[in-house]
PDB file of N, CA and C in Angstrom:
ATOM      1  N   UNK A   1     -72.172 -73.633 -34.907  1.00  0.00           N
ATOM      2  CA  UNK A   1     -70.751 -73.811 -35.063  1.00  0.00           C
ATOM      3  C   UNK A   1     -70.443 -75.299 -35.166  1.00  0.00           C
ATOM      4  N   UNK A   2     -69.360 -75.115 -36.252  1.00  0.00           N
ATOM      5  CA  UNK A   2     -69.138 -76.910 -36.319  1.00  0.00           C
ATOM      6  C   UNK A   2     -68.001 -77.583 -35.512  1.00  0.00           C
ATOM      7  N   UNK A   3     -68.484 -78.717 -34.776  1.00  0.00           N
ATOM      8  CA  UNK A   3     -67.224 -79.360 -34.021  1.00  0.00           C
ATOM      9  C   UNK A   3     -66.474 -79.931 -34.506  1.00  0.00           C
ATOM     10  N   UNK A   4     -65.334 -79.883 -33.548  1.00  0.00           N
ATOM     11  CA  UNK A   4     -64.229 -80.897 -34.607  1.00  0.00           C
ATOM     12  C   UNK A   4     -64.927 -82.419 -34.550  1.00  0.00           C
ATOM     13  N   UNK A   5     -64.011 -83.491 -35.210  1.00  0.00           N
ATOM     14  CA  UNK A   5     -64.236 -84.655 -35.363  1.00  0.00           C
ATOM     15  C   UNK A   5     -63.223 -85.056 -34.198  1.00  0.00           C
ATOM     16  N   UNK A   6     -63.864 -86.291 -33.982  1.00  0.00           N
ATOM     17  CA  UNK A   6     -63.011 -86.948 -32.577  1.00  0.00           C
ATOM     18  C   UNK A   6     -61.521 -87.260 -32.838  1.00  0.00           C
ATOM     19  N   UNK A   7     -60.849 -86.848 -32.140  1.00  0.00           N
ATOM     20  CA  UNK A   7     -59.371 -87.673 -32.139  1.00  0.00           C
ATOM     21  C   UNK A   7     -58.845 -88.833 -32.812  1.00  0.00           C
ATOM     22  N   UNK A   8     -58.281 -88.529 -33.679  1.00  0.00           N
ATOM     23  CA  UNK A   8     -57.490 -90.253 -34.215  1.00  0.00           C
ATOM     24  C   UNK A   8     -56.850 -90.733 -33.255  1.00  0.00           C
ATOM     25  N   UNK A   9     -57.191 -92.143 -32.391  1.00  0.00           N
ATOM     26  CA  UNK A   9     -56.468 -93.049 -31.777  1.00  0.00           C
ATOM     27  C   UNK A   9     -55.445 -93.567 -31.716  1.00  0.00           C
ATOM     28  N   UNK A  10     -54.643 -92.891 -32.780  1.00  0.00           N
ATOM     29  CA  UNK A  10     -53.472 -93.788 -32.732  1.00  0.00           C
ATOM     30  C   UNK A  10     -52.718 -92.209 -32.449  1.00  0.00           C
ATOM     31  N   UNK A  11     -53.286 -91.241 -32.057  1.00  0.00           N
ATOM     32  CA  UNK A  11     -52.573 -90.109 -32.062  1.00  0.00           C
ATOM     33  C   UNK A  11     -51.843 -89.805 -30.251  1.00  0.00           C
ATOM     34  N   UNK A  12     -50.726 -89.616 -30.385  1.00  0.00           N
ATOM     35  CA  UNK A  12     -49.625 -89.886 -28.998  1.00  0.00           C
ATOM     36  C   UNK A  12     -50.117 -88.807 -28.119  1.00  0.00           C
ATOM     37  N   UNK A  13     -51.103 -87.873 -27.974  1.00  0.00           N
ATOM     38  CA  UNK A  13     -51.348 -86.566 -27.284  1.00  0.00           C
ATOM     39  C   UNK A  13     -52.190 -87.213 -26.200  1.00  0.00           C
ATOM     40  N   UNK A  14     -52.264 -86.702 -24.911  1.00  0.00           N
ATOM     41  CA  UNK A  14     -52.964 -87.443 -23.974  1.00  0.00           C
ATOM     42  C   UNK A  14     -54.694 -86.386 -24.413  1.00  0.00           C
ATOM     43  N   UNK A  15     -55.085 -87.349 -23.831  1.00  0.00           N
ATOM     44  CA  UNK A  15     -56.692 -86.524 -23.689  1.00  0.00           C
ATOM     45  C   UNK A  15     -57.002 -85.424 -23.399  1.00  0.00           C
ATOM     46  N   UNK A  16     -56.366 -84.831 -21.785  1.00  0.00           N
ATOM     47  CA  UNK A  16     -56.335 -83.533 -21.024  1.00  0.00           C
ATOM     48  C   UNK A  16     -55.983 -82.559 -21.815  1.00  0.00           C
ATOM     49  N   UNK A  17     -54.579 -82.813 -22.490  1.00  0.00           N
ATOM     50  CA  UNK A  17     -53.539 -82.343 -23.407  1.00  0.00           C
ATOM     51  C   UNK A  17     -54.317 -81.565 -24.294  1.00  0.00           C
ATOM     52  N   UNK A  18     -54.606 -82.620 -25.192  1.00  0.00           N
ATOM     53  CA  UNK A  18     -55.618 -82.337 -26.485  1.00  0.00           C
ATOM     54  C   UNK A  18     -56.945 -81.552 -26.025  1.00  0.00           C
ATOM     55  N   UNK A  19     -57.492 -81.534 -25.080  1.00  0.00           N
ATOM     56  CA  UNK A  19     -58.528 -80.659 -24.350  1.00  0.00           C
ATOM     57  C   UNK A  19     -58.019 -79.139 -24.399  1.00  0.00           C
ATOM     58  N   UNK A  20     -56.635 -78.831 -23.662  1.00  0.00           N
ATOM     59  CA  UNK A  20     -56.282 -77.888 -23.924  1.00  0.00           C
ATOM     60  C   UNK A  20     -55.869 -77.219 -24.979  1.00  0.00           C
ATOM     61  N   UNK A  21     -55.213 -77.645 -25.695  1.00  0.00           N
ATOM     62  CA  UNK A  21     -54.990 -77.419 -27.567  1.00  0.00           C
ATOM     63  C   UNK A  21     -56.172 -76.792 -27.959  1.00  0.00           C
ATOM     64  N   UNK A  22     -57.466 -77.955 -28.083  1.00  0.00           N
ATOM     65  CA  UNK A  22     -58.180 -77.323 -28.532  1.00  0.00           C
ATOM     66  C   UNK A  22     -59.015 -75.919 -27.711  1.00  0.00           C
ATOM     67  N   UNK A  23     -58.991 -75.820 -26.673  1.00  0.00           N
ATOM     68  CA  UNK A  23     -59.837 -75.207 -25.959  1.00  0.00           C
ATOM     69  C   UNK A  23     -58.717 -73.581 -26.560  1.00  0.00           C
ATOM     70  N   UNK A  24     -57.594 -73.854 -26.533  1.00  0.00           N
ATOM     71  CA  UNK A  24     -56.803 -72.335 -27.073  1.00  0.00           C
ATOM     72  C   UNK A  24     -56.772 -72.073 -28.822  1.00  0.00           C
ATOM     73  N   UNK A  25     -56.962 -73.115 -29.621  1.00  0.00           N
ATOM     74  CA  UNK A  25     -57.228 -72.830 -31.002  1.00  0.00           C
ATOM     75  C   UNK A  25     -58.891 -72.154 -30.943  1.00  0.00           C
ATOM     76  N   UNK A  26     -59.852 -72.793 -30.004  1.00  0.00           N
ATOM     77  CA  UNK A  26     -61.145 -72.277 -30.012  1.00  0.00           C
ATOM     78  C   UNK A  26     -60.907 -70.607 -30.045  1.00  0.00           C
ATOM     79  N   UNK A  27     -60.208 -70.413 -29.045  1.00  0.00           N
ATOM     80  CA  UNK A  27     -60.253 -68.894 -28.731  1.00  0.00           C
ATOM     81  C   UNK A  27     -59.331 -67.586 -29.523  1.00  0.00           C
ATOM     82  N   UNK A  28     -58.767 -68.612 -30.343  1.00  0.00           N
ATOM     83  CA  UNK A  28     -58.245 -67.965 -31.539  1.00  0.00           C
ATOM     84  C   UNK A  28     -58.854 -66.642 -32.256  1.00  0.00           C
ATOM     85  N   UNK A  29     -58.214 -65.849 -32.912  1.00  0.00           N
ATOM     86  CA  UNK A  29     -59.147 -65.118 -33.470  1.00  0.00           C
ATOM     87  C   UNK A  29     -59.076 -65.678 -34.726  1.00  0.00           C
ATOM     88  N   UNK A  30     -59.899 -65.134 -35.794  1.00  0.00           N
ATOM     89  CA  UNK A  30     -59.666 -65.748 -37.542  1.00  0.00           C
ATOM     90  C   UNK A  30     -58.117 -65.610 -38.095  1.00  0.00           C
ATOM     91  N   UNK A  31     -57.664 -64.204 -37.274  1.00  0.00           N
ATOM     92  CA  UNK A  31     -56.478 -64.004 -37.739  1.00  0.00           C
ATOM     93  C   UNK A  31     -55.185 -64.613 -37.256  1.00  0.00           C
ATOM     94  N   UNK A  32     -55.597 -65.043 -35.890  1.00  0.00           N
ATOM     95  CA  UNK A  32     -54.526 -65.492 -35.802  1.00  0.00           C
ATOM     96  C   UNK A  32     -54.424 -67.518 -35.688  1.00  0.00           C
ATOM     97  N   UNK A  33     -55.342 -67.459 -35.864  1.00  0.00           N
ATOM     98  CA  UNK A  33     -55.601 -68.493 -36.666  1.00  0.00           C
ATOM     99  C   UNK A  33     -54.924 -68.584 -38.154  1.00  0.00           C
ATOM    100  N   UNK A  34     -55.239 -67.754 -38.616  1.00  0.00           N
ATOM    101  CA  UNK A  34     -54.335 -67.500 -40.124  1.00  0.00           C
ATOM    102  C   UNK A  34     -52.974 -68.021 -39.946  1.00  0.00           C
ATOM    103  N   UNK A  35     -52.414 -66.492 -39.069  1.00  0.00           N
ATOM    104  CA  UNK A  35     -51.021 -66.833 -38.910  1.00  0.00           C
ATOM    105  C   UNK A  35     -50.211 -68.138 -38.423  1.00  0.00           C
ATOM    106  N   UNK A  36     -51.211 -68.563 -37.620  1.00  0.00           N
ATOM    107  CA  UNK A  36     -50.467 -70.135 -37.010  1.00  0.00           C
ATOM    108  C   UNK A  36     -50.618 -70.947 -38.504  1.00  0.00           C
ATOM    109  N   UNK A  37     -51.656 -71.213 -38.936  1.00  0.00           N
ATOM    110  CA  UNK A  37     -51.808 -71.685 -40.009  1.00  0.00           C
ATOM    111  C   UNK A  37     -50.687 -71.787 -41.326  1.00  0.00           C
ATOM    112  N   UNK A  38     -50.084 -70.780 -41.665  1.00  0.00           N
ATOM    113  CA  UNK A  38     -48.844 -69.965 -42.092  1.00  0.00           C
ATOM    114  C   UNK A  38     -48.059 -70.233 -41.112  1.00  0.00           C
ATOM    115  N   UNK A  39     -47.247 -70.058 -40.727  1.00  0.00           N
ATOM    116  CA  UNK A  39     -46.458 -70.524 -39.249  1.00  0.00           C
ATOM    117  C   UNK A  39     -45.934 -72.312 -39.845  1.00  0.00           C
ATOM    118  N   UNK A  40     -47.115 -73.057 -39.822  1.00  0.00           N
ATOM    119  CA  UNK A  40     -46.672 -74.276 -39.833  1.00  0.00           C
ATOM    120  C   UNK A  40     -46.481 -74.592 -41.146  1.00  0.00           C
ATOM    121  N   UNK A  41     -47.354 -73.951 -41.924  1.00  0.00           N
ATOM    122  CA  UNK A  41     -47.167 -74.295 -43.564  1.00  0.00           C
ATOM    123  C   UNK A  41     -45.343 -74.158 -43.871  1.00  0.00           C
ATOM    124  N   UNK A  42     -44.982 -73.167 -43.174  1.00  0.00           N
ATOM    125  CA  UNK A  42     -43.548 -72.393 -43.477  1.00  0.00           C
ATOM    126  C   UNK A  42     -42.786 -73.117 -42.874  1.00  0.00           C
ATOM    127  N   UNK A  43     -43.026 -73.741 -42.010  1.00  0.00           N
ATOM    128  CA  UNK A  43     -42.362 -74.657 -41.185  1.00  0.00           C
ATOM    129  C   UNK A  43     -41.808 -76.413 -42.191  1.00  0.00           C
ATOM    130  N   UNK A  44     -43.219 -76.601 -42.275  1.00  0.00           N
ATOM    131  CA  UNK A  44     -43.106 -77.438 -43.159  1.00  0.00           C
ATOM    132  C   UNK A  44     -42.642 -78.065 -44.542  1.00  0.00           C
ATOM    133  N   UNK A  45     -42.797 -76.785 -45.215  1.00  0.00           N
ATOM    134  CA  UNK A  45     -42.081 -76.434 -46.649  1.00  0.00           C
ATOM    135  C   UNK A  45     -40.186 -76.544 -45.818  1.00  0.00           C
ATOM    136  N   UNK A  46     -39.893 -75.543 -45.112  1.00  0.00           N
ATOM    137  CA  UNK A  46     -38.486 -76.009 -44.731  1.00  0.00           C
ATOM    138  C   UNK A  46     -38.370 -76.892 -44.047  1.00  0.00           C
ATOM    139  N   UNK A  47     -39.100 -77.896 -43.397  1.00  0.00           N
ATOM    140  CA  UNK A  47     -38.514 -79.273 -43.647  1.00  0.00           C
ATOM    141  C   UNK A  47     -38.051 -80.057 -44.655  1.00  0.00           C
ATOM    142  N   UNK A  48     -39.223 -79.729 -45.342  1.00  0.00           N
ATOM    143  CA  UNK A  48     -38.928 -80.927 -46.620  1.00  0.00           C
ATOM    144  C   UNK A  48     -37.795 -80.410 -47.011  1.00  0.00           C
ATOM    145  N   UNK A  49     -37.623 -79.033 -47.534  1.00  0.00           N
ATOM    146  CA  UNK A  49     -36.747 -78.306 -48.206  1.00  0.00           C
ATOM    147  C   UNK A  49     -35.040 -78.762 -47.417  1.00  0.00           C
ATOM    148  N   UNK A  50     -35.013 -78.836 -46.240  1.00  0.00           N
ATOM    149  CA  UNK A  50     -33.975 -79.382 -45.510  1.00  0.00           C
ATOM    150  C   UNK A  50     -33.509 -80.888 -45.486  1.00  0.00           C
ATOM    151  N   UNK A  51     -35.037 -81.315 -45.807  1.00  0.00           N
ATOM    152  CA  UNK A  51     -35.041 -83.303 -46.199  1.00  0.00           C
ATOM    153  C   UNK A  51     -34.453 -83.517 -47.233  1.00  0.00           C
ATOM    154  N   UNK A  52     -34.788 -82.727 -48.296  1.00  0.00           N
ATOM    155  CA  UNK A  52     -34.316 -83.325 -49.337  1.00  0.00           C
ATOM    156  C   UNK A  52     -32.712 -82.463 -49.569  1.00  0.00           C
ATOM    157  N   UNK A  53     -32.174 -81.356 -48.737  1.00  0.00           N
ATOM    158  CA  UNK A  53     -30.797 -81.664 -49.104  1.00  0.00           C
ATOM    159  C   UNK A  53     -29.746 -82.451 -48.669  1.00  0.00           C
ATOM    160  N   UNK A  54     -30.525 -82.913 -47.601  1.00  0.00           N
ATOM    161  CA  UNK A  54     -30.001 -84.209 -46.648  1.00  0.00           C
ATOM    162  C   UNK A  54     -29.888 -85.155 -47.165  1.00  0.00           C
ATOM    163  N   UNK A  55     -30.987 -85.671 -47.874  1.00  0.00           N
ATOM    164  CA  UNK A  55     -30.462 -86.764 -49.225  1.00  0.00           C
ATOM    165  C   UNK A  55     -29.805 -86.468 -50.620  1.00  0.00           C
ATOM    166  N   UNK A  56     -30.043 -85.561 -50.917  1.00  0.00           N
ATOM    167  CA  UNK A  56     -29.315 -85.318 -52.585  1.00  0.00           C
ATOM    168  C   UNK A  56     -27.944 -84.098 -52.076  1.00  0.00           C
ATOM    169  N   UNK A  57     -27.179 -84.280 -51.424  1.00  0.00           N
ATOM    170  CA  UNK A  57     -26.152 -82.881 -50.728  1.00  0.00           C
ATOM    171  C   UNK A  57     -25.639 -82.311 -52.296  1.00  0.00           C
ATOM    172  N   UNK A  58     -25.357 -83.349 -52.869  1.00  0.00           N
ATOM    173  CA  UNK A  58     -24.634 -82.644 -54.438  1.00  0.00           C
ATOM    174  C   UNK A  58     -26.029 -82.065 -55.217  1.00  0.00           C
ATOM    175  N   UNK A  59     -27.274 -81.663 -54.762  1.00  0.00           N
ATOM    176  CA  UNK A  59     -28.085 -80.861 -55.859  1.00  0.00           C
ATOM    177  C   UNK A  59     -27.485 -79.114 -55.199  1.00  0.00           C
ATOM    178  N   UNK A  60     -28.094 -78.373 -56.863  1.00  0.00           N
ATOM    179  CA  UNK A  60     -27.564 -77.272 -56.651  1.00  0.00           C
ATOM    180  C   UNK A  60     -29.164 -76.850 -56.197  1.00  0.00           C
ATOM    181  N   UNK A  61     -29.388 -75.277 -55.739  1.00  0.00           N
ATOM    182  CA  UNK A  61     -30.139 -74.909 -55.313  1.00  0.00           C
ATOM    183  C   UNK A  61     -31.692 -75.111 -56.285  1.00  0.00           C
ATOM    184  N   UNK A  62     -31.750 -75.102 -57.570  1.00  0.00           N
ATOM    185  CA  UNK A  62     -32.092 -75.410 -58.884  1.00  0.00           C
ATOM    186  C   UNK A  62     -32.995 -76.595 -58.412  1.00  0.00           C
ATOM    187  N   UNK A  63     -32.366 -77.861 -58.275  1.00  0.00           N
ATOM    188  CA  UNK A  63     -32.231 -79.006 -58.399  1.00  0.00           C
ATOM    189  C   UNK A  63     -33.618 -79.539 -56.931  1.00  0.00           C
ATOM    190  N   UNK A  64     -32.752 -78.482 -55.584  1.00  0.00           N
ATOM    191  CA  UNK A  64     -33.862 -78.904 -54.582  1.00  0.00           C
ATOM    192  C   UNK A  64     -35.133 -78.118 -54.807  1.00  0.00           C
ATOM    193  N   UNK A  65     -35.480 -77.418 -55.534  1.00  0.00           N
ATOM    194  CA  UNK A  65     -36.286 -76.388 -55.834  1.00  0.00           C
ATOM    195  C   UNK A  65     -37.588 -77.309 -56.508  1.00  0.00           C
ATOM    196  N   UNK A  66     -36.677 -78.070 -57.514  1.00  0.00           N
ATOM    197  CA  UNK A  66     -37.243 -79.244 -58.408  1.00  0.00           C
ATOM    198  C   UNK A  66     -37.969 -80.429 -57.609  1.00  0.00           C
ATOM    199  N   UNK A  67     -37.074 -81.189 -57.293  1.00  0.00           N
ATOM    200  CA  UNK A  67     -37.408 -82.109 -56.113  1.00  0.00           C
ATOM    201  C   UNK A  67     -38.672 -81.424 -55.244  1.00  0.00           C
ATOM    202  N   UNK A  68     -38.353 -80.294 -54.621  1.00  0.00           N
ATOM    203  CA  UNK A  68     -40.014 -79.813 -53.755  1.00  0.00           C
ATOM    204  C   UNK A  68     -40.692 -80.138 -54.859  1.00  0.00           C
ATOM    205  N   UNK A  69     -40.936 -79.553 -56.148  1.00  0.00           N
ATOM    206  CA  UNK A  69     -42.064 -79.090 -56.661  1.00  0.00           C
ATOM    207  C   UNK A  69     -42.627 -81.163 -57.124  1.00  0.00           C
ATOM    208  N   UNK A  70     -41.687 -81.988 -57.407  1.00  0.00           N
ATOM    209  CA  UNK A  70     -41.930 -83.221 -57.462  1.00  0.00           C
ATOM    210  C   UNK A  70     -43.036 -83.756 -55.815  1.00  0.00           C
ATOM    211  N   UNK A  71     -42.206 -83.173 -54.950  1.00  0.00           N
ATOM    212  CA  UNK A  71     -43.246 -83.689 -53.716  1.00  0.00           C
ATOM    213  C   UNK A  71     -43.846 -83.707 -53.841  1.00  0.00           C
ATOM    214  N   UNK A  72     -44.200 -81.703 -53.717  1.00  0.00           N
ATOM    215  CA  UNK A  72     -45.526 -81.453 -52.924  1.00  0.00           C
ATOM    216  C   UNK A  72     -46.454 -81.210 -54.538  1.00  0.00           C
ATOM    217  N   UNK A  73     -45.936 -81.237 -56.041  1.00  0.00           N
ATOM    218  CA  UNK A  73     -47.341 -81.167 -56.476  1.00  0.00           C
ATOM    219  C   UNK A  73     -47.095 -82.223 -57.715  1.00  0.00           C
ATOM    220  N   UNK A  74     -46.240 -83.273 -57.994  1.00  0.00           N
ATOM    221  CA  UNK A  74     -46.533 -84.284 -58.411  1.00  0.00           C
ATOM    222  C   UNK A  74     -45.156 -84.218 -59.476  1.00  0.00           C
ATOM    223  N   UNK A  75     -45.249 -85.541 -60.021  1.00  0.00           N
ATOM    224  CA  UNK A  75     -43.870 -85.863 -61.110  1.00  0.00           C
ATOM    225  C   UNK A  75     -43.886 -84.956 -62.524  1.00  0.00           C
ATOM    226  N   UNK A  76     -45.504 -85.047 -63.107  1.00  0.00           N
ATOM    227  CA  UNK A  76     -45.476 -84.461 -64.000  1.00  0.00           C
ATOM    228  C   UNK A  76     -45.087 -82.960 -64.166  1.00  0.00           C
ATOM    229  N   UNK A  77     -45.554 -82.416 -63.076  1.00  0.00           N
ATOM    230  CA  UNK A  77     -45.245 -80.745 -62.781  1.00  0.00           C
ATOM    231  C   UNK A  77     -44.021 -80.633 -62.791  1.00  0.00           C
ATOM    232  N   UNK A  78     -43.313 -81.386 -62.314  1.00  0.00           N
ATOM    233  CA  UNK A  78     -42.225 -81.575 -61.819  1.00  0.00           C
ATOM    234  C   UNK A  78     -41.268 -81.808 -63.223  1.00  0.00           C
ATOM    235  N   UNK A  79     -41.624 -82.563 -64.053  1.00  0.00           N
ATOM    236  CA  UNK A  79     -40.896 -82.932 -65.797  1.00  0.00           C
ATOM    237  C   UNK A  79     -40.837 -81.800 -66.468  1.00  0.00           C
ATOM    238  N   UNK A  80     -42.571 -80.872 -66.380  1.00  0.00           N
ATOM    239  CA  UNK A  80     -41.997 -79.849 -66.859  1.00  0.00           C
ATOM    240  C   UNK A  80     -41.436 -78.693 -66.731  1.00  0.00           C
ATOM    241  N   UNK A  81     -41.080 -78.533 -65.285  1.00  0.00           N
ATOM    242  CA  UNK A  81     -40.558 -77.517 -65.010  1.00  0.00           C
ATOM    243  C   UNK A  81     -38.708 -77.506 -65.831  1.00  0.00           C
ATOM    244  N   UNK A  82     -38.575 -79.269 -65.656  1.00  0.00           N
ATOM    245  CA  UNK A  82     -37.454 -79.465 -65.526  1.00  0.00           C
ATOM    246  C   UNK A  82     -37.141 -79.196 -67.435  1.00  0.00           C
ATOM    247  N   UNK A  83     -38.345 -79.261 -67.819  1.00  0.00           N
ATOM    248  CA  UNK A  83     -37.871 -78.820 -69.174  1.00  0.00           C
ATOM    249  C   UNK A  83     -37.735 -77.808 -69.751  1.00  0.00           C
ATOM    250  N   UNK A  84     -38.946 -76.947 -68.948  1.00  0.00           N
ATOM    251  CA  UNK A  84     -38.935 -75.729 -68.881  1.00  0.00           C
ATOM    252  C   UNK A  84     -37.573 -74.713 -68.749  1.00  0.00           C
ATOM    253  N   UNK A  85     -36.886 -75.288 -67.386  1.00  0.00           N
ATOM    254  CA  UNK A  85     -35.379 -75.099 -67.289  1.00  0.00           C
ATOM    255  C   UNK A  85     -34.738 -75.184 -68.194  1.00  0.00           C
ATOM    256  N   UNK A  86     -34.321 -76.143 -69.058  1.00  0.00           N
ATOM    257  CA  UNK A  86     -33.499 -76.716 -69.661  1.00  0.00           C
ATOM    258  C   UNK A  86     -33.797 -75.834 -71.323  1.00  0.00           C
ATOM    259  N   UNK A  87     -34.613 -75.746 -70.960  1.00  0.00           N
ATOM    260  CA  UNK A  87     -35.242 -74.844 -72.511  1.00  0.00           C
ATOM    261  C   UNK A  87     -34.563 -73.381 -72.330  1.00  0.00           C
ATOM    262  N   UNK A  88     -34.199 -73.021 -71.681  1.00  0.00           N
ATOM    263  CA  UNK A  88     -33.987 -72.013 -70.896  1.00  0.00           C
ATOM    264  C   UNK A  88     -32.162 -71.837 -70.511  1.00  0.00           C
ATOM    265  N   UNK A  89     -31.992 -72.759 -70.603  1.00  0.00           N
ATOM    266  CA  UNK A  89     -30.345 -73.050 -70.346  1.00  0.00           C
ATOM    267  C   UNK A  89     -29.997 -73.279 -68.845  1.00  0.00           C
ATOM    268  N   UNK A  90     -30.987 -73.589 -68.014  1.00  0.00           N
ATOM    269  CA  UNK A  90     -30.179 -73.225 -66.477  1.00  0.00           C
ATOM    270  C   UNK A  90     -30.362 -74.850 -66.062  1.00  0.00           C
TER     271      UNK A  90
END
């Protein structure tokens, strides 16, 4: 079985802390391992998704949809969706 890699140092979790974390992800099952996994992914997507209407309040739903897809998978994806749209009338 493979171990994790040591702690990044600049990371704010005390030692003990992080002992325990890991000692309850160890005992995880695969599945629910999954689900946490999912859990935070979902979590995360509605952050951003909440970040960015916090900065752009006048985009329509369209618009923040766009912006994610600029984040999380780059500008170009992101151009053509937006043309894609537009080809499209919306």
């Amino acid at each position: 079985m493979e171990t994790m890699p040591p702690a990044d140092p600049t990371n704010d979790t005390a030692a003990e802390a992080e002992a325990v974390q890991l000692d309850c992800i160890r005992r995880m099952s695969p599945l629910e391992c999954l689900r946490a996994g999912c859990r935070m992914s979902n979590r995360g997507r509605r952050l951003a998704f909440e970040a960015i209407r916090a900065r752009h309040p006048q985009a329509d739903e369209t618009e923040v949809r766009v912006r994610y897809i600029e984040l999380a998978y780059g500008a170009e994806l992101a151009a053509d969706v937006r043309l894609w749209l537009r080809d499209r009338g919306r």
